[in-house]
Protein backbone atom coordinates (compact mmCIF):
# COMPACT_ATOMS: atom_id res chain seq x y z
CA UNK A 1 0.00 0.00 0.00
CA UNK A 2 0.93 3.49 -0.29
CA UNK A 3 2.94 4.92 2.72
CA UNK A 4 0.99 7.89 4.46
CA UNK A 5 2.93 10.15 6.34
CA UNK A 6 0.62 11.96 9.36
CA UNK A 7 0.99 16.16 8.50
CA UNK A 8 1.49 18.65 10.85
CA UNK A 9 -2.76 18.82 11.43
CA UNK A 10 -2.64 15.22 11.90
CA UNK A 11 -0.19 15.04 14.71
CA UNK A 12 -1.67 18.30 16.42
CA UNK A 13 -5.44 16.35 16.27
CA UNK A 14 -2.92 13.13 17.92
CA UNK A 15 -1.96 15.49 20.62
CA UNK A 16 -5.47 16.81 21.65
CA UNK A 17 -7.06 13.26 20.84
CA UNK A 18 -5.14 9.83 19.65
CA UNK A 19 -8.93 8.50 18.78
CA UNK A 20 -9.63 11.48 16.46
CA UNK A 21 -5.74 11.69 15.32
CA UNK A 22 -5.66 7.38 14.27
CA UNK A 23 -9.12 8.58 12.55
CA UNK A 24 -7.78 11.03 10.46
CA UNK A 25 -4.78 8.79 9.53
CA UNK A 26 -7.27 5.94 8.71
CA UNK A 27 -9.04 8.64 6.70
CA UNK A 28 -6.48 9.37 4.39
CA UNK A 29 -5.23 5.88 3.89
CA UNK A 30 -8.10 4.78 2.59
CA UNK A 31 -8.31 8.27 0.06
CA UNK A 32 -5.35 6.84 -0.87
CA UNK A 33 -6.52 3.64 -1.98
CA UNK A 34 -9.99 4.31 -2.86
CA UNK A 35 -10.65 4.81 -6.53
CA UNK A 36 -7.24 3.71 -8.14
CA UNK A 37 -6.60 1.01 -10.48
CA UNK A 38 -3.67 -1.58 -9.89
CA UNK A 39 -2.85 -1.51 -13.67
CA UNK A 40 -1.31 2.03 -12.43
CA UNK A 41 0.20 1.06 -8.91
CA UNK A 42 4.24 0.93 -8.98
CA UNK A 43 4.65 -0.03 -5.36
CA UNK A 44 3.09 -3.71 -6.18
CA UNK A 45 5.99 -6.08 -6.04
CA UNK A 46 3.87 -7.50 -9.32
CA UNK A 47 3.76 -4.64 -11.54
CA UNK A 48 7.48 -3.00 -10.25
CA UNK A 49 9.55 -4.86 -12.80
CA UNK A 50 6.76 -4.22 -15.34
CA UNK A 51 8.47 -2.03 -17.79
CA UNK A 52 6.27 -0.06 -20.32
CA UNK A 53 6.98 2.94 -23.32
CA UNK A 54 4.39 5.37 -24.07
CA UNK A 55 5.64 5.77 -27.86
CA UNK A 56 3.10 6.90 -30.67
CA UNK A 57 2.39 3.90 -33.22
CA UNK A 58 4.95 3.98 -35.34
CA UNK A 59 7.47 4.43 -32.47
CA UNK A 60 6.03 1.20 -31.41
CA UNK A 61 5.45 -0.58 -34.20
CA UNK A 62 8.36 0.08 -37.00
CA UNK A 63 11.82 -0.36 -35.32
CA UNK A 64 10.21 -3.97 -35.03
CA UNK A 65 8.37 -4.74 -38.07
CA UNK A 66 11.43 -6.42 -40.03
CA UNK A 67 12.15 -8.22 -37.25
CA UNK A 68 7.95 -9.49 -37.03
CA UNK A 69 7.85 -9.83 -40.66
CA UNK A 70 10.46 -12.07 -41.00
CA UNK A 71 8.91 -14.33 -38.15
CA UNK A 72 5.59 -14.49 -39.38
CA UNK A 73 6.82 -15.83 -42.70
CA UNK A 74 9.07 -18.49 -41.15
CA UNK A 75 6.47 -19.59 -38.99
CA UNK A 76 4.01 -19.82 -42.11
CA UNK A 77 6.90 -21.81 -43.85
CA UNK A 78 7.79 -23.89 -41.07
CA UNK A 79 4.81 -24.18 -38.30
CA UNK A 80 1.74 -26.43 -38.82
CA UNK A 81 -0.14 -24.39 -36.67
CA UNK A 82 0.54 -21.07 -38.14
CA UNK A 83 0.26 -22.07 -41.61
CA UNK A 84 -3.28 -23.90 -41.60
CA UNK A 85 -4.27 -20.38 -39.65
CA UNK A 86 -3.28 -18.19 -42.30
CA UNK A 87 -4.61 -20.16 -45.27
CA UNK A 88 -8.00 -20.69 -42.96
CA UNK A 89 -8.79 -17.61 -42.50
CA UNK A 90 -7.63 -16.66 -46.56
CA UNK A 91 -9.67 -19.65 -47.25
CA UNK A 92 -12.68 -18.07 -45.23
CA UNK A 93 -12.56 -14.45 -46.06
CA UNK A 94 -11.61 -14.90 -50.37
CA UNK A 95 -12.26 -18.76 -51.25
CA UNK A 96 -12.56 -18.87 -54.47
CA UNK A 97 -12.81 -14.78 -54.78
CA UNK A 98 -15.53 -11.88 -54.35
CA UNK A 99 -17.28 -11.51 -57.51
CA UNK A 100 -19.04 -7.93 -58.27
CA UNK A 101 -22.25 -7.23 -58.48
CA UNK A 102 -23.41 -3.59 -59.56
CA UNK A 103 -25.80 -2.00 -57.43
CA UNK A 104 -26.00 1.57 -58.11
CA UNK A 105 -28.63 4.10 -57.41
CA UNK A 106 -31.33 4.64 -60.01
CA UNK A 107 -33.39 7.00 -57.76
CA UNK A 108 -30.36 9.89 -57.59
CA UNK A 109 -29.62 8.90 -61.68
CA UNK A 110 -33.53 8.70 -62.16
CA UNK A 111 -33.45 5.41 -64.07
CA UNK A 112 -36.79 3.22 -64.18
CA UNK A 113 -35.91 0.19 -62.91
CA UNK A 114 -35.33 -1.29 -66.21
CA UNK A 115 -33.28 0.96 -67.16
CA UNK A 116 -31.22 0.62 -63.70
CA UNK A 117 -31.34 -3.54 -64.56
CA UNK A 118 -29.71 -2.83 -67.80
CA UNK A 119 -26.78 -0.64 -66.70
CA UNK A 120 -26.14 -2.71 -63.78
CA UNK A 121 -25.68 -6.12 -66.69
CA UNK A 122 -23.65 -4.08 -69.07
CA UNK A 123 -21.25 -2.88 -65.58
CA UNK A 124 -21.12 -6.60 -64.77
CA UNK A 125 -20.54 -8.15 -68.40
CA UNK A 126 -17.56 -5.49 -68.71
CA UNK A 127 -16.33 -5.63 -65.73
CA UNK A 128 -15.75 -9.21 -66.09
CA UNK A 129 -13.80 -8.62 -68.80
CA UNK A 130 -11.32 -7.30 -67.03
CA UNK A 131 -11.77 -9.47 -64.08
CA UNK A 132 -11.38 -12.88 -65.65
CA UNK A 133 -8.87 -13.46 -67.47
CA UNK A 134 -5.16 -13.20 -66.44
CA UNK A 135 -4.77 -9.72 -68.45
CA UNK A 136 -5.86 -7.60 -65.29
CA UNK A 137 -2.76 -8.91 -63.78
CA UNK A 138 0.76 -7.03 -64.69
CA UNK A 139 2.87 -9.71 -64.24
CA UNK A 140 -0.49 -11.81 -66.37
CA UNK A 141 0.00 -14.68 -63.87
CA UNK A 142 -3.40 -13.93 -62.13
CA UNK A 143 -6.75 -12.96 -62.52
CA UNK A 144 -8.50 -10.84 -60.27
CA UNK A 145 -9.63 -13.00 -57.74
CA UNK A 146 -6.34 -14.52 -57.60
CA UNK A 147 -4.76 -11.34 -56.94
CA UNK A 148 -7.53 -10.73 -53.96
CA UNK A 149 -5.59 -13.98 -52.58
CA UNK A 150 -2.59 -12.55 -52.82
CA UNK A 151 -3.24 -9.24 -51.51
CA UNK A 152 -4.82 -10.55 -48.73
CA UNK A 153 -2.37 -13.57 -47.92
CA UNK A 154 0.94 -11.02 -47.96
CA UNK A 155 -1.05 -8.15 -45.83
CA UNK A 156 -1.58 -11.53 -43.11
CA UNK A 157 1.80 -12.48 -43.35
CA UNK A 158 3.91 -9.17 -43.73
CA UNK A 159 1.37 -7.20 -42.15
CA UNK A 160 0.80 -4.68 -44.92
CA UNK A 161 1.19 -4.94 -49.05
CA UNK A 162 0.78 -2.37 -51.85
CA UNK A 163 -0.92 -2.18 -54.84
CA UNK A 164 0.10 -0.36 -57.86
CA UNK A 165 -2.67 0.38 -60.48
CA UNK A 166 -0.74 1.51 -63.72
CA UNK A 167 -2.12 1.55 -67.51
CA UNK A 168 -0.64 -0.71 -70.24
CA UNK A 169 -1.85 -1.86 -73.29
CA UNK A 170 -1.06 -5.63 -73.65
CA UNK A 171 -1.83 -7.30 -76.43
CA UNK A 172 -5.27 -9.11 -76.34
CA UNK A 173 -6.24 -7.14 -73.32
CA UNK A 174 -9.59 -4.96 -73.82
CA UNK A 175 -8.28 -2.29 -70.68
CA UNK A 176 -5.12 -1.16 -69.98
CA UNK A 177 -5.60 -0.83 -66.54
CA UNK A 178 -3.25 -3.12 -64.82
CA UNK A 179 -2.80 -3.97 -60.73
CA UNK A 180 0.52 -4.40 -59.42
CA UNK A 181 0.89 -6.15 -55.96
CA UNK A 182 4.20 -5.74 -54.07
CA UNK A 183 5.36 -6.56 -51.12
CA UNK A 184 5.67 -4.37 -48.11
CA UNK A 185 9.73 -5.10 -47.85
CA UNK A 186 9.76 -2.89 -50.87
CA UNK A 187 8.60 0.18 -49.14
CA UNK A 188 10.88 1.90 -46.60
CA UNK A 189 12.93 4.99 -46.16
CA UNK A 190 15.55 6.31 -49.09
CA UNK A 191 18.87 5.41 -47.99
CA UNK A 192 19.98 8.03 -45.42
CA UNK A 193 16.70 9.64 -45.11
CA UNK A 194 15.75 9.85 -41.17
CA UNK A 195 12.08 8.98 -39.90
CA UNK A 196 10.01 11.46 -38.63
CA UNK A 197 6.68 12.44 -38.15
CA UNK A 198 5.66 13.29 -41.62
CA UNK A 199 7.85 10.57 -42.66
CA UNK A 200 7.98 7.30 -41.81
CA UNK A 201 8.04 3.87 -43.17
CA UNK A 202 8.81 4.99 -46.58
CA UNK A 203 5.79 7.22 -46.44
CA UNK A 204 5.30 10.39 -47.09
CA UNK A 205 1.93 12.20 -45.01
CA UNK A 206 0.80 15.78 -45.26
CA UNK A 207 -0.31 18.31 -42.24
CA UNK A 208 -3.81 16.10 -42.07
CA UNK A 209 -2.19 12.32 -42.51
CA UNK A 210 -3.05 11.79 -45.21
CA UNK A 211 -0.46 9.68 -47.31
CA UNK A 212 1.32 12.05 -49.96
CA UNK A 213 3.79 9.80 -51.93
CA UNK A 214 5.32 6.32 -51.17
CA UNK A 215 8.93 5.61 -51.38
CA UNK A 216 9.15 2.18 -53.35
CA UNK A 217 12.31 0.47 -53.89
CA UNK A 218 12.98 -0.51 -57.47
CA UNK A 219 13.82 -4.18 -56.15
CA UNK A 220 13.55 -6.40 -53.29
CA UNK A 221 15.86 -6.02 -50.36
CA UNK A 222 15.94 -9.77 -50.30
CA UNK A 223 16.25 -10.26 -54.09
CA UNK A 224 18.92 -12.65 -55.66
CA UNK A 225 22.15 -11.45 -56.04
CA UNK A 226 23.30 -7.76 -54.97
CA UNK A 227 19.87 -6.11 -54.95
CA UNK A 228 20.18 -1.95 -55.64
CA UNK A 229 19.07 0.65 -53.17
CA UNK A 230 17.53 2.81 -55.07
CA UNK A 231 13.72 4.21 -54.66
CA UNK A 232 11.13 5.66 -56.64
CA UNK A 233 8.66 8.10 -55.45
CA UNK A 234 5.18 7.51 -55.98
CA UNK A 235 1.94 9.98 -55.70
CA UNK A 236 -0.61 8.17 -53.74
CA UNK A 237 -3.13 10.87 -55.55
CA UNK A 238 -3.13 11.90 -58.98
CA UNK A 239 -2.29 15.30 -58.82
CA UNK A 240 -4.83 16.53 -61.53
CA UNK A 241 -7.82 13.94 -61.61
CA UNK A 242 -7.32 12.81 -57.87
CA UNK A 243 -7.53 9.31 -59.16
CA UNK A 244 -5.70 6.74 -56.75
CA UNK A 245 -2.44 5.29 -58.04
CA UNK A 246 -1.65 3.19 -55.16
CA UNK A 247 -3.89 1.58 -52.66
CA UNK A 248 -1.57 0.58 -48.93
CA UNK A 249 -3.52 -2.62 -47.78
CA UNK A 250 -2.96 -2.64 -43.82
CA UNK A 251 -5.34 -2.98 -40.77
CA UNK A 252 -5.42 0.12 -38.75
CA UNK A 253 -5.22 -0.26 -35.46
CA UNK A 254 -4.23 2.91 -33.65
CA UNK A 255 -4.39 6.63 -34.85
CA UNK A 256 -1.53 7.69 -36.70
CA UNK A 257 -0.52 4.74 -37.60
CA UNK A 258 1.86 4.30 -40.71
CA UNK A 259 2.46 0.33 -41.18
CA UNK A 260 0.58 -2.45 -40.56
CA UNK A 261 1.08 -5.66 -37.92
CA UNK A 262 1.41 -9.07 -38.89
CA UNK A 263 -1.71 -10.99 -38.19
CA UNK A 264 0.65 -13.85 -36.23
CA UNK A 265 2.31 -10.93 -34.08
CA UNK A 266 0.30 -11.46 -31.22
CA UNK A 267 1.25 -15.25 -31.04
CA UNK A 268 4.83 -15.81 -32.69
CA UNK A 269 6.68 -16.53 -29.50
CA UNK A 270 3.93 -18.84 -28.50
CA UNK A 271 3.82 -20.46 -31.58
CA UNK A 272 7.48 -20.79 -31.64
CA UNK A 273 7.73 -22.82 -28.50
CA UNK A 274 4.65 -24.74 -28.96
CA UNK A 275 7.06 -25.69 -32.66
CA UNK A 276 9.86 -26.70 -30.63
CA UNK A 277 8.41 -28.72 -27.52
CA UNK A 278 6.15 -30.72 -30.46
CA UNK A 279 9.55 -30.75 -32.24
CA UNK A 280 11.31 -32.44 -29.32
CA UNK A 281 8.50 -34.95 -28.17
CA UNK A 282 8.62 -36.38 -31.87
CA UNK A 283 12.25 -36.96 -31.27
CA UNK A 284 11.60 -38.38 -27.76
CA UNK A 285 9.30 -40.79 -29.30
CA UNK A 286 10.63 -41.51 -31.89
CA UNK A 287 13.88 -42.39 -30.01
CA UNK A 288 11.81 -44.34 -27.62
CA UNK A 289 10.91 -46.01 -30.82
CA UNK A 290 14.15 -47.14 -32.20
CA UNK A 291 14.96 -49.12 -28.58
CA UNK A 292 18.02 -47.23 -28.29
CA UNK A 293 20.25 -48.36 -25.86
CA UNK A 294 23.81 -46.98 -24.20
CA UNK A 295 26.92 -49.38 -23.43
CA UNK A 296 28.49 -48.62 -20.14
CA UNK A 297 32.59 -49.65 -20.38
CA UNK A 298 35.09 -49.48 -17.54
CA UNK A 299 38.94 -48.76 -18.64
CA UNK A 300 37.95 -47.32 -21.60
CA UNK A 301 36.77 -50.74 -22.91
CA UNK A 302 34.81 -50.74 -26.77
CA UNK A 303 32.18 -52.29 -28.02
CA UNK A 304 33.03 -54.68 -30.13
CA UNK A 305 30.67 -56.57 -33.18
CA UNK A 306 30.80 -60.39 -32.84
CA UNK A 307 30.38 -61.00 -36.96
CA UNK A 308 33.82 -58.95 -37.06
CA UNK A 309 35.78 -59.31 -33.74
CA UNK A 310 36.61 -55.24 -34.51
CA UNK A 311 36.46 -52.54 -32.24
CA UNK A 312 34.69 -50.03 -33.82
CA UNK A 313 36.89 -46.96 -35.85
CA UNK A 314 38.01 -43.92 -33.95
CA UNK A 315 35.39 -41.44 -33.27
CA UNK A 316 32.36 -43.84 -34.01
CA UNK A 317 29.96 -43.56 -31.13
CA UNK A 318 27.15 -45.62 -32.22
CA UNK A 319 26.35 -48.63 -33.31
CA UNK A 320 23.13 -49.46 -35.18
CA UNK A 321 20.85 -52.15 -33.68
CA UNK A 322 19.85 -55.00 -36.31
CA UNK A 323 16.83 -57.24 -36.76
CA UNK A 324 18.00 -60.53 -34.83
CA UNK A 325 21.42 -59.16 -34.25
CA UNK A 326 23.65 -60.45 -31.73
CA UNK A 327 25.99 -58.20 -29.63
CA UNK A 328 28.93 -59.58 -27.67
CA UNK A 329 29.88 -57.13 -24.66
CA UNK A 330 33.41 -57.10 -23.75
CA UNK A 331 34.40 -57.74 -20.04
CA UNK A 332 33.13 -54.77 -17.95
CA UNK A 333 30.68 -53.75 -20.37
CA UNK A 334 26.66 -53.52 -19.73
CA UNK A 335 23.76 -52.51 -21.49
CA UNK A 336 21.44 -49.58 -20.80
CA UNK A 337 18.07 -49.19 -22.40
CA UNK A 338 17.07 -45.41 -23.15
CA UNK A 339 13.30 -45.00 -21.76
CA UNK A 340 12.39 -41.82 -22.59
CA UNK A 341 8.41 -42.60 -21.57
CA UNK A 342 6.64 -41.74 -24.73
CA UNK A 343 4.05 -40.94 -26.25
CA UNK A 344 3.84 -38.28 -23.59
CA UNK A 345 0.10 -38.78 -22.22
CA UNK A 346 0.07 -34.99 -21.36
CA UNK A 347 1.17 -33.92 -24.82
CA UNK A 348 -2.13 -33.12 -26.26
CA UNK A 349 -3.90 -31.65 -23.33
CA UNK A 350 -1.02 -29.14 -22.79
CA UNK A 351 -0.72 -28.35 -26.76
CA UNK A 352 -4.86 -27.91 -26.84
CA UNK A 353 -4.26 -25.29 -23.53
CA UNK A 354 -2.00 -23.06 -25.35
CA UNK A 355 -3.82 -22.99 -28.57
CA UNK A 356 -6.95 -22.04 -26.28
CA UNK A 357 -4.93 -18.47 -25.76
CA UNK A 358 -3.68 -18.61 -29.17
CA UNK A 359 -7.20 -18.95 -30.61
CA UNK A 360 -8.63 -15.88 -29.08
CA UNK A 361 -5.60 -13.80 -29.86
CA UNK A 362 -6.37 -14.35 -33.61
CA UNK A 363 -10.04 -13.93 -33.37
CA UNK A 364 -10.84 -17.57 -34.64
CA UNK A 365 -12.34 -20.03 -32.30
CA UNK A 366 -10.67 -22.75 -30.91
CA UNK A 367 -12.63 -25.79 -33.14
CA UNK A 368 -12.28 -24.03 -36.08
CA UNK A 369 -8.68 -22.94 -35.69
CA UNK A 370 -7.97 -26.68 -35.23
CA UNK A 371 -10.57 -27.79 -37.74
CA UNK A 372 -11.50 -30.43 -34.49
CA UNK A 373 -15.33 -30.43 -33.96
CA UNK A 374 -15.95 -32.89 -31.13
CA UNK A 375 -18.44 -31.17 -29.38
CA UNK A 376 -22.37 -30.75 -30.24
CA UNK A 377 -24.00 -29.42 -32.75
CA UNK A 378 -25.06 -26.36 -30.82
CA UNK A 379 -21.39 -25.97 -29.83
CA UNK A 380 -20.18 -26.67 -33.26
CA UNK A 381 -22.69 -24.19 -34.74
CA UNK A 382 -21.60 -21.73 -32.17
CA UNK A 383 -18.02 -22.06 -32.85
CA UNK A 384 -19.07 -21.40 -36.99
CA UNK A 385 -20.93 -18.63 -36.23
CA UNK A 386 -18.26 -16.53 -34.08
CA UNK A 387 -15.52 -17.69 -36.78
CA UNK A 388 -18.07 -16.34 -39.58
CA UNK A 389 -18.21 -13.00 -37.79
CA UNK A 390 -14.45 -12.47 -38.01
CA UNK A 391 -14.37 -13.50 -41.62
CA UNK A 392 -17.00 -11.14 -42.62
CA UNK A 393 -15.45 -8.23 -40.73
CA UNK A 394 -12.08 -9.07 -42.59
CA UNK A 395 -13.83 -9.50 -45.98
CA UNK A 396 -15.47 -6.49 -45.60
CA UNK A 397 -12.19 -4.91 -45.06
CA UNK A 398 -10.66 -5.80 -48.50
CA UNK A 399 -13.39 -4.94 -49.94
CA UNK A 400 -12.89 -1.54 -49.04
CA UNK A 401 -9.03 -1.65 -49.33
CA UNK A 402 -8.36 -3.52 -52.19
CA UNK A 403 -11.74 -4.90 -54.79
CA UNK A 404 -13.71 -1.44 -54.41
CA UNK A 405 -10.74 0.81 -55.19
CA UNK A 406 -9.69 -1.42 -58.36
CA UNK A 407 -13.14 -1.48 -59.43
CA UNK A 408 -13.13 2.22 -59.76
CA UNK A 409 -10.35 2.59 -61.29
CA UNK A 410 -11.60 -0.12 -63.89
CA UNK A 411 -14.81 1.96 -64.01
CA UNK A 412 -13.48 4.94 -64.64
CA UNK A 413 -11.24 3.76 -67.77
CA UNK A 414 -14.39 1.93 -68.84
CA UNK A 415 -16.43 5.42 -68.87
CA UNK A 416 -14.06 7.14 -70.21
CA UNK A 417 -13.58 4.75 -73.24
CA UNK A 418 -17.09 4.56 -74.27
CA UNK A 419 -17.73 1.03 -73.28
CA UNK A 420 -19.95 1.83 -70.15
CA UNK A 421 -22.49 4.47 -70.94
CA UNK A 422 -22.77 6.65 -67.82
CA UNK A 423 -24.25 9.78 -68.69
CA UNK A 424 -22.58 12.84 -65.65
CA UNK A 425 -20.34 10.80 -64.49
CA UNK A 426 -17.21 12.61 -64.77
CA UNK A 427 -19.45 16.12 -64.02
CA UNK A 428 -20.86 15.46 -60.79
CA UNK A 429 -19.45 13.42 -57.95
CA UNK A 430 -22.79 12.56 -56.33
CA UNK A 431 -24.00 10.78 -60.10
CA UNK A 432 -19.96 9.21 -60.38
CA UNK A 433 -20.95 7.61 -56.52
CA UNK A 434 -24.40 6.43 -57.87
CA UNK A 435 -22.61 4.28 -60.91
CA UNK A 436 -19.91 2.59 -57.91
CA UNK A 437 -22.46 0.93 -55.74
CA UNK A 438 -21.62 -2.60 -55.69
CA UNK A 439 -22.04 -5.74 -53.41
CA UNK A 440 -19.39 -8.33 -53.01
CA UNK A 441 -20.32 -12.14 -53.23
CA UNK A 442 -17.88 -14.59 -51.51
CA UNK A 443 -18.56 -17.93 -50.68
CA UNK A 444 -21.16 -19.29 -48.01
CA UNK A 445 -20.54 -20.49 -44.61
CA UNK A 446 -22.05 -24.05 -45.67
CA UNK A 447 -24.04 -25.82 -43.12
CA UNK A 448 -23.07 -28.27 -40.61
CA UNK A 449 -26.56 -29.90 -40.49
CA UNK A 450 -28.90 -28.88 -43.37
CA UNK A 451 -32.23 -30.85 -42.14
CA UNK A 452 -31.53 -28.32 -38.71
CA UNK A 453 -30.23 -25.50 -40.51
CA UNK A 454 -34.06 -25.31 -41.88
C-alpha cells in the first residue's frame, strides 16, 4: 500500500485526541486507496519490474516490423499451426474470390428500374472482362480474384502490401488498366533519409495524414544477387484527376498509424515454442521407438561386433541395432536401455491449452482454428458462427481496401472509353458515386446440419 505520512494537522489532532488523530490517519489511507486502479500502482511487487513505453504507433510498431515480418513468414513456412491459420482464414474471407455485383442508385440517376437492370448487366458483363482473365494482372500470372488472394495472404503475413494500379496496353487485353501487388519489404525509407513524423516507413503524409507519396524500392531487399538501393517516389493521388495510383492494404489499429502488424504478431513466441516442444517430443518418441540403448565400459573398454571381432573406428559412437542381431559385450561392459516414456500422455492436453490463448488472440475459435469439432452441434454451430463474424469483418475490409478501389479505377477507364455508358459521371461526384455501388459475393458459410439449418 501506499505509505501515508501523518501532516502537521494530523499530529496536532494526535496530541489533543489519539482516537480522532488514528481517525484522520485511517481517513487518508483509505483516500489513498480508494478509486485507483492496480494496472497504475508501482509499489506492487507485481507490476514493479513491469516495464512499459508510451511511444506513438509507429514508435512502437516500426523499429520492429522487419524483425515481425520475417517471423511471421518463417512460422508460415515452417509451423503447422501457423500455416493452416493463415490459409484458414484466406480460405474463409476470399475462397474462391468476391465476384461484383453492380448496385448503383437509379433513384439519384432517375433510371426506371429497367433501365437501372440494364446498366447494372452491361457494368457486370464489362467488368468481367477485365476481371477474368489473367490480363488484369501485370505480371499476367493472375486474374483478379487470384490477386484478392494474394493481396490478402501477404497483408496476413507481412502485415501490410501495396498495390500499384498503372495503364498498359497488352496485347489481347480490352483495358489497360493493370494492378501491381508488391510486397511491403519494398517500401521503406531512401537510404539516409531519417524517420520522422511526416515521414515514416517509406511514407510520405501531409499536415492532415493523409499519405502524400510512397517511397518504393525498385527491387527487393531480399532479391537474388546484390539487390540496388535505389527508390522511386510515388503519388498516392493523382495530382490533376485525384484518381488513386496506389492503394496501402494494412489494418489500422491505432491513430496515426503508418504500417501495418502481422496478423501472427500477437502469437509468434507462442507459436514458436509450442514448434519446438512438439519438435522435441517427436524426437523423444521416436527415439523411444528405435529401442536405443547406451553401453556402459570401464577402462575405456569398446564395443566390439561379434560377426567382425573389430572394435569399432576412432570417433564412431554408435552402433546401429539390427533385426535378430547379436551383440557380444566385452568384459566390464553392460547394457542400458534409453526410456524416454513416450508418447507423452500430457502432450495433447497441454498443446490444446496453449492454442486455447492462441485462438482468441487471432479472433478464430478454438474448433475451427484446429478444424477439431468434437463437441455438439449447438457448440459446433456456435463455434461457426463466431468464426463467420471475423471473416466477414475481414472481408469487408478488403473490400474496401483492395476490390472497391480497383473497381473504380476499372470503371473509370471503362467510362471514359465509351464502353460503359454513364451519362454525368465525370461532371458530378454525387451521379460518379451512384454508378460505384456494388455488393461483393464470396462464398457461403455451408451448413453443418442442413435438415436443422431449416
Amino acid at each position: 500500500m501506499t505509505e501515508v505520512k501523518p501532516t502537521l494537522l494530523d499530529e496536532f489532532a494526535t496530541w489533543i485526541s489519539p482516537t480522532w488523530g488514528l481517525r484522520r490517519l485511517k481517513g487518508r489511507a483509505m483516500a489513498a486507496v480508494a478509486g485507483g486502479y492496480l494496472a497504475g500502482r508501482v509499489d506492487r511487487r507485481s507490476m514493479s519490474k513491469w516495464k512499459t513505453s508510451t511511444g506513438s504507433a509507429d514508435a512502437d510498431i516500426l523499429p520492429d516490423l522487419p524483425t515481425m515480418r520475417e517471423r511471421s513468414r518463417d512460422l508460415v513456412r515452417n509451423s503447422p499451426i501457423a500455416a493452416g491459420a493463415v490459409s484458414g482464414v484466406v480460405n474463409s474471407v476470399v475462397g474462391t474470390g468476391l465476384a461484383m455485383q453492380s448496385n448503383l442508385d437509379r433513384e439519384v440517376l432517375g433510371l426506371s428500374e429497367d433501365q437501372a437492370a440494364e446498366t447494372q448487366k452491361q457494368i457486370e458483363r464489362e467488368f468481367r472482362l477485365f476481371a477474368d482473365t489473367p490480363d488484369c494482372d501485370l505480371s499476367r500470372t493472375l486474374d483478379f480474384y487470384g490477386l484478392q488472394e494474394l493481396a490478402f495472404r501477404s497483408t496476413m503475413e507481412s502485415a501490410d502490401c501495396f498495390v500499384l494500379l498503372p495503364m498498359l496496353q497488352t496485347m489481347g487485353s480490352v483495358y489497360t488498366l493493370k494492378v501491381q501487388i508488391l510486397e511491403g519489404d519494398r517500401v521503406s525509407q531512401p537510404k539516409g533519409q531519417k524517420e520522422t513524423n511526416t515521414f515514416a516507413g517509406g511514407v510520405e503524409l501531409d499536415a492532415t495524414g493523409a499519405p502524400l507519396r510512397y517511397h518504393i524500392r525498385t527491387s527487393h531487399p531480399g532479391d537474388l544477387g546484390s539487390p540496388k538501393e535505389n527508390w522511386q517516389a510515388y503519388d498516392a493521388f493523382g495530382k490533376k484527376t485525384g484518381r488513386r495510383n496506389v492503394l496501402h492494404l494494412y489494418r489500422k489499429l491505432r491513430p496515426g498509424q503508418t504500417r501495418g502488424v502481422p496478423y501472427l504478431a500477437p502469437v509468434v513466441e507462442s507459436l514458436k515454442q509450442l514448434d519446438r516442444y512438439t519438435e522435441a517430443e517427436i524426437m523423444a518418441a521416436v527415439v523411444s521407438g528405435m529401442f536405443s540403448v547406451f553401453v556402459k565400459s570401464e577402462g575405456g573398454m569398446t564395443l566390439q561386433d561379434m560377426t567382425t571381432g573389430a572394435p569399432p573406428a576412432a570417433g564412431q559412437l554408435e552402433q546401429n541395432l539390427k533385426s535378430g542381431a547379436i551383440i557380444d559385450l566385452a568384459p566390464g561392459e553392460s547394457i542400458e536401455v534409453a526410456n524416454p516414456g513416450r508418447p507423452n500422455a500430457n502432450f495433447d492436453p497441454f498443446i490444446q491449452s496453449i492454442l486455447v490463448q492462441v485462438a482468441m488472440a487471432l479472433e478464430i475459435p478454438f474448433e475451427v482454428l484446429l478444424k477439431r469439432f468434437n463437441s455438439s452441434y449447438s457448440a459446433s454451430k456456435a463455434a461457426l458462427l463466431e468464426a463467420w463474424r471475423f471473416f466477414n469483418g475481414r472481408r469487408a475490409w478488403l473490400v474496401t481496401s483492395f476490390c472497391q478501389p480497383v473497381f473504380e479505377a476499372w470503371m473509370d477507364e471503362a467510362v471514359a472509353r465509351g464502353r460503359v455508358i454513364a451519362p454525368g459521371y465525370f461532371q458530378d461526384p454525387a451521379i460518379r458515386r451512384a454508378y460505384l455501388g456494388t455488393k461483393w459475393i464470396g462464398d457461403s458459410p455451408g451448413q453443418i446440419d442442413p435438415t436443422k439449418e431449416v
